[in-house]
N, C-alpha and C. Protein backbone atom coordinates (compact mmCIF):
# COMPACT_ATOMS: atom_id res chain seq x y z
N UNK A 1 29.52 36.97 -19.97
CA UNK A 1 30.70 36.68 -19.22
C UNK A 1 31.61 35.77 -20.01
N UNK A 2 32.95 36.22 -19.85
CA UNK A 2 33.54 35.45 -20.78
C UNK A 2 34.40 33.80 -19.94
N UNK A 3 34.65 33.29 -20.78
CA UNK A 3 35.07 31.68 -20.17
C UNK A 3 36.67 32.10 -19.97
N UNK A 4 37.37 31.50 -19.07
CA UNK A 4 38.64 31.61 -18.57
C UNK A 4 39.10 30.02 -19.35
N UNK A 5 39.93 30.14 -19.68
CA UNK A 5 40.46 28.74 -20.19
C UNK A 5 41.82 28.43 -19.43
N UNK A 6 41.67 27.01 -18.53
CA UNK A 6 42.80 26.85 -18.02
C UNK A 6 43.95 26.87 -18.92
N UNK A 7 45.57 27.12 -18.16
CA UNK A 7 46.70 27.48 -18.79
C UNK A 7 46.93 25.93 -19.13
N UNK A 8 48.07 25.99 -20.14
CA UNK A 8 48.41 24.74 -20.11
C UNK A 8 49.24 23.84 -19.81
N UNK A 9 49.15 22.60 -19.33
CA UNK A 9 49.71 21.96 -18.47
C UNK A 9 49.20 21.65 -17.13
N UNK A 10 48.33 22.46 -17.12
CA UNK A 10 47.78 22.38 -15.13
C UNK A 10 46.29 22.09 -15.92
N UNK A 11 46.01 20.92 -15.77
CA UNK A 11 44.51 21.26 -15.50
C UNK A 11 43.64 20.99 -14.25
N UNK A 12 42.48 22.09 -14.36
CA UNK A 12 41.93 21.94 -13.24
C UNK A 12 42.81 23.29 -12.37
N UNK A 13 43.67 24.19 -12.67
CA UNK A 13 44.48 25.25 -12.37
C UNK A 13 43.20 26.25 -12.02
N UNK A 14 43.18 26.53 -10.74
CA UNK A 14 42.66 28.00 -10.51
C UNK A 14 43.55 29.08 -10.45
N UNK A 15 42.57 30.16 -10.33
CA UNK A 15 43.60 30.75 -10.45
C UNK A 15 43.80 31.42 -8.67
N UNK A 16 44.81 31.49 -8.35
CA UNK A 16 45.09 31.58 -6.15
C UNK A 16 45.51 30.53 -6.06
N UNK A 17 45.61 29.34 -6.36
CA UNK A 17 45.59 27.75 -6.11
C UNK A 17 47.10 27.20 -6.98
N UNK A 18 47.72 26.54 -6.09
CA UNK A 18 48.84 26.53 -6.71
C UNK A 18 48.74 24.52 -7.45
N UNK A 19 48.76 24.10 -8.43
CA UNK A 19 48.57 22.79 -8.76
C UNK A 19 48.52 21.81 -8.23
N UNK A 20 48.10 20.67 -7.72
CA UNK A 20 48.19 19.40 -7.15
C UNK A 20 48.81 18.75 -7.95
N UNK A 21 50.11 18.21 -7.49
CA UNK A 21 50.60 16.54 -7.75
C UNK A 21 50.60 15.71 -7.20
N UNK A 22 50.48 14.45 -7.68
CA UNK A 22 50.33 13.78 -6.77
C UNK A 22 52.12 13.01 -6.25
N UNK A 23 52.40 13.08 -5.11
CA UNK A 23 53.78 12.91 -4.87
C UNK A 23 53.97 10.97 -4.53
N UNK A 24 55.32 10.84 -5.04
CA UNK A 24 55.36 8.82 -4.90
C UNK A 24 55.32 8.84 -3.78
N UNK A 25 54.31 8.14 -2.61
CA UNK A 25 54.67 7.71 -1.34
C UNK A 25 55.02 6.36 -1.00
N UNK A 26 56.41 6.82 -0.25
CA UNK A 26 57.10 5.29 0.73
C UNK A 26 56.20 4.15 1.65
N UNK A 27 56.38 3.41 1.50
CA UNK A 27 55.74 2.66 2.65
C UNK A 27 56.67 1.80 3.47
N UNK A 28 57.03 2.01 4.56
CA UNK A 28 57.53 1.82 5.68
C UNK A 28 57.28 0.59 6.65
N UNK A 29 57.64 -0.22 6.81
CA UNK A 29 57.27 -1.06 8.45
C UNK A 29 57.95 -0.62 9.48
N UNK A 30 57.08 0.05 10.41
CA UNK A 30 57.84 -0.05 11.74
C UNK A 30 56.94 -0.52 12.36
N UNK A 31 57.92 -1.39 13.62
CA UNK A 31 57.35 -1.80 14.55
C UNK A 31 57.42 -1.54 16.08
N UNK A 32 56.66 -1.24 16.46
CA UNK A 32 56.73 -0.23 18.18
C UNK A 32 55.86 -1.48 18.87
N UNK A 33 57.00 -1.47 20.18
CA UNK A 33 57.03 -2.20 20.90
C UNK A 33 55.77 -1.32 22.36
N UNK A 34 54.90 -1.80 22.50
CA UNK A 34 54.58 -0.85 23.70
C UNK A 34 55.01 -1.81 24.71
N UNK A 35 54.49 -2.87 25.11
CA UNK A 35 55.13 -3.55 26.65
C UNK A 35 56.00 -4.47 25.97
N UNK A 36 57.05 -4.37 26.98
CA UNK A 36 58.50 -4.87 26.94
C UNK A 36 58.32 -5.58 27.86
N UNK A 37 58.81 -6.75 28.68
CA UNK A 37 59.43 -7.17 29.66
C UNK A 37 60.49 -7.07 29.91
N UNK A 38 60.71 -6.67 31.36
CA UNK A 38 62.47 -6.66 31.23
C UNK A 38 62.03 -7.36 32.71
N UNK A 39 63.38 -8.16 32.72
CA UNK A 39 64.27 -9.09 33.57
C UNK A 39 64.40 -8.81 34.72
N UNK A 40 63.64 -9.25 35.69
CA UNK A 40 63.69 -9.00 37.09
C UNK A 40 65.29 -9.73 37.43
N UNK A 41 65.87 -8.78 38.43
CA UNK A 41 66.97 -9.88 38.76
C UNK A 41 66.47 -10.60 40.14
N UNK A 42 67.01 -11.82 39.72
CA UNK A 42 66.88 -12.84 41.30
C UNK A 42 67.71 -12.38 42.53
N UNK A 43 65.99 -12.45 43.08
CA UNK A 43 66.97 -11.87 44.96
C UNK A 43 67.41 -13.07 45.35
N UNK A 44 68.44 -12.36 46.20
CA UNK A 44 69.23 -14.09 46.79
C UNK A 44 69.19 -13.38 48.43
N UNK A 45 69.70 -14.63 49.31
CA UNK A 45 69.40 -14.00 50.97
C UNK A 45 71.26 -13.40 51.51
N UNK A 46 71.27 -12.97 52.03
CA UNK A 46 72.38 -12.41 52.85
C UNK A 46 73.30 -13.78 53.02
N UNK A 47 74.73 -13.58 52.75
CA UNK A 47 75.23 -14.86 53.12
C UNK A 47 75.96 -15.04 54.51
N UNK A 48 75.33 -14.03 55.09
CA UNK A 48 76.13 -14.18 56.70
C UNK A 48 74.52 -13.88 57.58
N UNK A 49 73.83 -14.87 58.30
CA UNK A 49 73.02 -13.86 59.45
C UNK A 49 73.22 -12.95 60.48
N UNK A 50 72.27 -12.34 60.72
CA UNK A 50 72.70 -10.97 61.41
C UNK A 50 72.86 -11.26 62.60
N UNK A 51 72.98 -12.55 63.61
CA UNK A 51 73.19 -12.67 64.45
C UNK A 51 74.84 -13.74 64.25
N UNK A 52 75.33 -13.85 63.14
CA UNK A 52 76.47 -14.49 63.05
C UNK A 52 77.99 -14.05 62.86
N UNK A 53 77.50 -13.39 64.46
CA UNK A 53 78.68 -12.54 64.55
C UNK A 53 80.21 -13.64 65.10
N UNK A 54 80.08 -14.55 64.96
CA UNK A 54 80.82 -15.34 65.93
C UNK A 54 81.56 -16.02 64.56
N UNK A 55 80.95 -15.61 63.29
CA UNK A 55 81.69 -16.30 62.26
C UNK A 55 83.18 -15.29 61.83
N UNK A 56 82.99 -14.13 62.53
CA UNK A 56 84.42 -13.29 62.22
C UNK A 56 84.52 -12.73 63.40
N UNK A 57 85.07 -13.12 64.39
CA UNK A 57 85.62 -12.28 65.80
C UNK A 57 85.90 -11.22 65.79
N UNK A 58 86.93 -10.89 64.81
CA UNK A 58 87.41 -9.57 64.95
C UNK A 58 86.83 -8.51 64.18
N UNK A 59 86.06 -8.59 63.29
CA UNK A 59 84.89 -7.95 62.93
C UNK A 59 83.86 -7.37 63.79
N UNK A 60 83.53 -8.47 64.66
CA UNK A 60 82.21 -8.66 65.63
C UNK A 60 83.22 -7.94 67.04
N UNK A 61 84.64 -7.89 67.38
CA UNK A 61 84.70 -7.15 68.35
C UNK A 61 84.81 -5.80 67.43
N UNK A 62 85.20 -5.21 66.64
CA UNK A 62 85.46 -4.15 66.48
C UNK A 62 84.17 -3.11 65.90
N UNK A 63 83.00 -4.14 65.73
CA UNK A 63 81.63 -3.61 65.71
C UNK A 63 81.15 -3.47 67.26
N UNK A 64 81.78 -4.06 68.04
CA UNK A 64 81.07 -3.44 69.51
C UNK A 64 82.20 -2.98 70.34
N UNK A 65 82.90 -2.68 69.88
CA UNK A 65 84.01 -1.13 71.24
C UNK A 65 84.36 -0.31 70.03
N UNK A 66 84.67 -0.75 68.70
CA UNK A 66 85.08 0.12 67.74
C UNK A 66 83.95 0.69 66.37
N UNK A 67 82.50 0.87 67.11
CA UNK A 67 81.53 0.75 66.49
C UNK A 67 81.92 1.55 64.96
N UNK A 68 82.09 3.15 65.60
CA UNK A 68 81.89 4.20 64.61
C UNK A 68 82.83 4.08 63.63
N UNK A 69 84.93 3.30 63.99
CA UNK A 69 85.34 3.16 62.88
C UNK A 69 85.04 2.34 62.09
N UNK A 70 84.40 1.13 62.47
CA UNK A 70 83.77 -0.06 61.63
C UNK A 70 83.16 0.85 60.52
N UNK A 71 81.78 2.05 61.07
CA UNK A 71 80.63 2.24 60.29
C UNK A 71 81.93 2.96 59.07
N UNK A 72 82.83 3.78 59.21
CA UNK A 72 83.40 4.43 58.32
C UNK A 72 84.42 3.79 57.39
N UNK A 73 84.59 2.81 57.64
CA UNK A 73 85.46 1.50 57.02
C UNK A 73 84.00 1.35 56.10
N UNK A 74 83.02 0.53 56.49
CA UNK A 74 81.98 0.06 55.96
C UNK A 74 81.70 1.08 54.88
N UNK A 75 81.09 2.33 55.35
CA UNK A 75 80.77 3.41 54.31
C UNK A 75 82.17 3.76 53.22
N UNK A 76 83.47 3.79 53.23
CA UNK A 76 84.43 3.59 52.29
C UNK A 76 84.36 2.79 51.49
N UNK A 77 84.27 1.23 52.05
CA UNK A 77 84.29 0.53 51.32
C UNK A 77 83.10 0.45 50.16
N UNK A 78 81.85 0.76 50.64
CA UNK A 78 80.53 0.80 49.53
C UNK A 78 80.99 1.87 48.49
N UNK A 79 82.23 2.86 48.80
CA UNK A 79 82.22 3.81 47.66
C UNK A 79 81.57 5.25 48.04
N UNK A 80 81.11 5.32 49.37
CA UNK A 80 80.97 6.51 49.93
C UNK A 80 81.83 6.91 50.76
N UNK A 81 81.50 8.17 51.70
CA UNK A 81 82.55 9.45 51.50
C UNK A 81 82.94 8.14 53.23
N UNK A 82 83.88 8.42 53.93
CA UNK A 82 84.26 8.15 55.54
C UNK A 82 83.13 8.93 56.01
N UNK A 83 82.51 10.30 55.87
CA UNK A 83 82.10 10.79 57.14
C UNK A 83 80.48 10.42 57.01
N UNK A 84 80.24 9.60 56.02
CA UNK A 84 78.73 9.66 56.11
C UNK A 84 78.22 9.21 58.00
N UNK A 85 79.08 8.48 58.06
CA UNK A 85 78.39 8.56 59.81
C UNK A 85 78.54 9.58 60.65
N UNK A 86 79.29 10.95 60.28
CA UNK A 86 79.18 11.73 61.04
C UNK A 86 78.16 12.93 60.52
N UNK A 87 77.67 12.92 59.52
CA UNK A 87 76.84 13.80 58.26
C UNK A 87 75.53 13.35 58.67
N UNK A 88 75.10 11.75 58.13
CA UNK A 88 73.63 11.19 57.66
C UNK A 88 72.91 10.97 59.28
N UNK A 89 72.38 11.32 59.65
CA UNK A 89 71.34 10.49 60.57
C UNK A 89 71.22 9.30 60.27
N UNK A 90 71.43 8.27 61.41
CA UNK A 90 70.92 6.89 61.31
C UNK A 90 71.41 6.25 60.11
N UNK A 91 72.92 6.22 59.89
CA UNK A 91 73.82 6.07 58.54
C UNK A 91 73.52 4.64 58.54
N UNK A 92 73.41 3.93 59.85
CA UNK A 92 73.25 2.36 59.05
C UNK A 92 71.86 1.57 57.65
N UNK A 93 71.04 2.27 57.66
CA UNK A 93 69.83 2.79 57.04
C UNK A 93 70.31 2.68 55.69
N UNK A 94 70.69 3.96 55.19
CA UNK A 94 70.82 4.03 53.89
C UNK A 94 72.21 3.14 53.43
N UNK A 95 73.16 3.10 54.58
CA UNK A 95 74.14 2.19 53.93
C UNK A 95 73.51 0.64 53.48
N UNK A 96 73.11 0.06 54.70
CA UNK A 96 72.00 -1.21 54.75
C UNK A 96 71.50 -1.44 53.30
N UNK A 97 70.44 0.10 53.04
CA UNK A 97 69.67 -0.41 52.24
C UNK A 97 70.01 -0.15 50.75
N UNK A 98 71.64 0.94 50.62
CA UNK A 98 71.99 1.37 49.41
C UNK A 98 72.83 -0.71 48.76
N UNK A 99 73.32 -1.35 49.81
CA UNK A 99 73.73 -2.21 49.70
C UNK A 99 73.27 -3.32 49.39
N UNK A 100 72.01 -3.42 49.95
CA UNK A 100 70.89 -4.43 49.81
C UNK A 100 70.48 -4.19 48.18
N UNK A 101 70.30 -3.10 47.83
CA UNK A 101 69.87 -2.62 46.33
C UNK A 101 70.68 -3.34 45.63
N UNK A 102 71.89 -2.92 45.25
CA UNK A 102 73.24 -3.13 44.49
C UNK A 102 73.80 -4.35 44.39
N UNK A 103 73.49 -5.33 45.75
CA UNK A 103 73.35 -6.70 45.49
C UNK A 103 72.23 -7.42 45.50
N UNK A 104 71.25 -6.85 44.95
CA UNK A 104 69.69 -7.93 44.71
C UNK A 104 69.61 -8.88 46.14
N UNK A 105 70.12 -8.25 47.41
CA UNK A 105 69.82 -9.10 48.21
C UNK A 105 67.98 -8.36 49.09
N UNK A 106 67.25 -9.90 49.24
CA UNK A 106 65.69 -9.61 49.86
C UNK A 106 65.95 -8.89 50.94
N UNK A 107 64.75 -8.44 50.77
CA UNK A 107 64.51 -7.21 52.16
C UNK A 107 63.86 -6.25 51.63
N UNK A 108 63.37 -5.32 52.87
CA UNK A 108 62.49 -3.84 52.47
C UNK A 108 63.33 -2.82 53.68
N UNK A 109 63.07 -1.75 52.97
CA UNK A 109 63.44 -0.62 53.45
C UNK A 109 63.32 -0.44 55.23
N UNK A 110 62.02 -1.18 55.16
CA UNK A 110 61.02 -1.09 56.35
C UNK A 110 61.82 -2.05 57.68
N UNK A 111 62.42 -3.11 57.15
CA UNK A 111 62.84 -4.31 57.62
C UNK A 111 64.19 -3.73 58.01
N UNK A 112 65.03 -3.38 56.96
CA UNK A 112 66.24 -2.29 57.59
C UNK A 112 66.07 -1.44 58.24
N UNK A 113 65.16 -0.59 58.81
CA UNK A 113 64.60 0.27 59.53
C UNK A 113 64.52 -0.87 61.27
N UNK A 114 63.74 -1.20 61.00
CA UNK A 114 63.65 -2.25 62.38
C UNK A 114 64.96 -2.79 62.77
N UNK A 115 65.58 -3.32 61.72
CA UNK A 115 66.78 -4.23 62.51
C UNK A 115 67.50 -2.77 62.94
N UNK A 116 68.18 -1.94 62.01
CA UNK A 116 69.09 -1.19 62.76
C UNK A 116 68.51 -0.74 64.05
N UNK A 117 67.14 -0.19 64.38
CA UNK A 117 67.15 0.05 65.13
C UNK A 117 66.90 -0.74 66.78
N UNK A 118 66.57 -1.65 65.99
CA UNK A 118 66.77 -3.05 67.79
C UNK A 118 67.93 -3.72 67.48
N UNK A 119 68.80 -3.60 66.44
CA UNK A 119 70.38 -4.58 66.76
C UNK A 119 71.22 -4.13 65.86
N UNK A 120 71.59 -3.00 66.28
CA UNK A 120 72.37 -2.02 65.19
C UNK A 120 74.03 -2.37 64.64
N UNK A 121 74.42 -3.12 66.18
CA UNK A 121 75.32 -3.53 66.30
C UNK A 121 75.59 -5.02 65.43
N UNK A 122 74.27 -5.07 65.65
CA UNK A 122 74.73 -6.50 64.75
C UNK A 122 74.40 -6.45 63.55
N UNK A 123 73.64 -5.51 62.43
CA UNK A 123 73.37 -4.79 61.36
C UNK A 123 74.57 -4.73 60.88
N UNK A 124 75.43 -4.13 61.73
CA UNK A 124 76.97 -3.33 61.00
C UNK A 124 77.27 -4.53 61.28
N UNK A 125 77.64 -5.38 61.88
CA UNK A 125 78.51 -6.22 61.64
C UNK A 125 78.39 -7.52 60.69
N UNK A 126 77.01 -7.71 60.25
CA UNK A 126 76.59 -8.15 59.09
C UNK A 126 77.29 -8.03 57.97
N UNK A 127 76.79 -6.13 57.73
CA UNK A 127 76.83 -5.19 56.53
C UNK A 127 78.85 -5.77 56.14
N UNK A 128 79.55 -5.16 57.47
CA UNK A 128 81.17 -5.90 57.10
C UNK A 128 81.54 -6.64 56.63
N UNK A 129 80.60 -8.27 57.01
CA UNK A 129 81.16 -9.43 56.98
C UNK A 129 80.51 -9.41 55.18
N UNK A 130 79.05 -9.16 55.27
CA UNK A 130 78.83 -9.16 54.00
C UNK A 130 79.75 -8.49 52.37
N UNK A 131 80.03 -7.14 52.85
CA UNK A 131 81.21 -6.07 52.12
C UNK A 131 82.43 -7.42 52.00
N UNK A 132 82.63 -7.86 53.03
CA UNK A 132 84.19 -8.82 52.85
C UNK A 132 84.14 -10.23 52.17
N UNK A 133 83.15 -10.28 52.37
CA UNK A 133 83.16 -11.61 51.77
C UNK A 133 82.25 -11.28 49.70
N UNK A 134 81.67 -10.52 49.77
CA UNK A 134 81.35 -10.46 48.02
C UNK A 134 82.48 -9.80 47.64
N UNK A 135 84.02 -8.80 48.51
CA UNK A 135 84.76 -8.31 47.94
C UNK A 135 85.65 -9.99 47.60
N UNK A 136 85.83 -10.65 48.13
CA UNK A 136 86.64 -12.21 48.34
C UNK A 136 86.27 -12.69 46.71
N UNK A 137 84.89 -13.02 46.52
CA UNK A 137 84.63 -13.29 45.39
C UNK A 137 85.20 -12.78 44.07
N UNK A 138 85.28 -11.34 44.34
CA UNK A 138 85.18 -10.30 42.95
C UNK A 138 86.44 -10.95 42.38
């Protein structure tokens, strides 16, 4: 049998086998973060109580004979449509609690659930005084 003599330049060249080089490799730092903290924001409390309806009269009458335009004033002003009170079931709810979100004010879903439904009237007239007075600030 006769000897195959590699070609030249490749050694170690089979023959099917295409040459090994060896290629310059980079070396890199990266750094991957797996836990992050991020920044709880501070809840703060409601700056009107829900029974302090006596701090805006005309708010507090027009939440009890003028309930439903209050709720549609209220829902405008958050940036939703006028008719969500005639659309949403139980609109004080998600207005309550879309509002409560958006200003880091305490509370649970659960807790807006209860009040609207034993003092609804005085919920909305909260939700108003609250809308009027962080608009005062802006």
């Amino acid at each position: 049998m006769a000897q195959v003599k590699p070609l030249e330049g490749y050694s170690g060249y089979e023959y099917g086998q295409p040459p090994v080089t060896a290629q310059p490799q980079q070396q890199t730092n990266t750094t991957i973060i797996v836990n992050q903290q991020q920044a709880t924001p501070q809840l703060r409390a409601w700056h009107t109580s829900l029974f302090g309806c006596f701090e805006d009269i005309p708010t507090c009458l027009c939440g009890t004979f003028l309930g439903f335009c209050l709720m549609c004033q209220v829902s405008t002003d958050m940036g939703e449509s006028a008719c969500v009170p005639c659309c949403v079931p139980t609109p004080l709810i998600p207005l309550r609690t879309k509002w409560r979100t958006q200003q880091n004010i305490e509370g649970s879903i659960m807790n807006d659930c209860l009040y609207v439904h034993c003092c609804g009237p005085c919920v909305l007239c909260q939700l108003a005084r609250e809308i009027k007075t962080v608009k005062t600030f802006r």
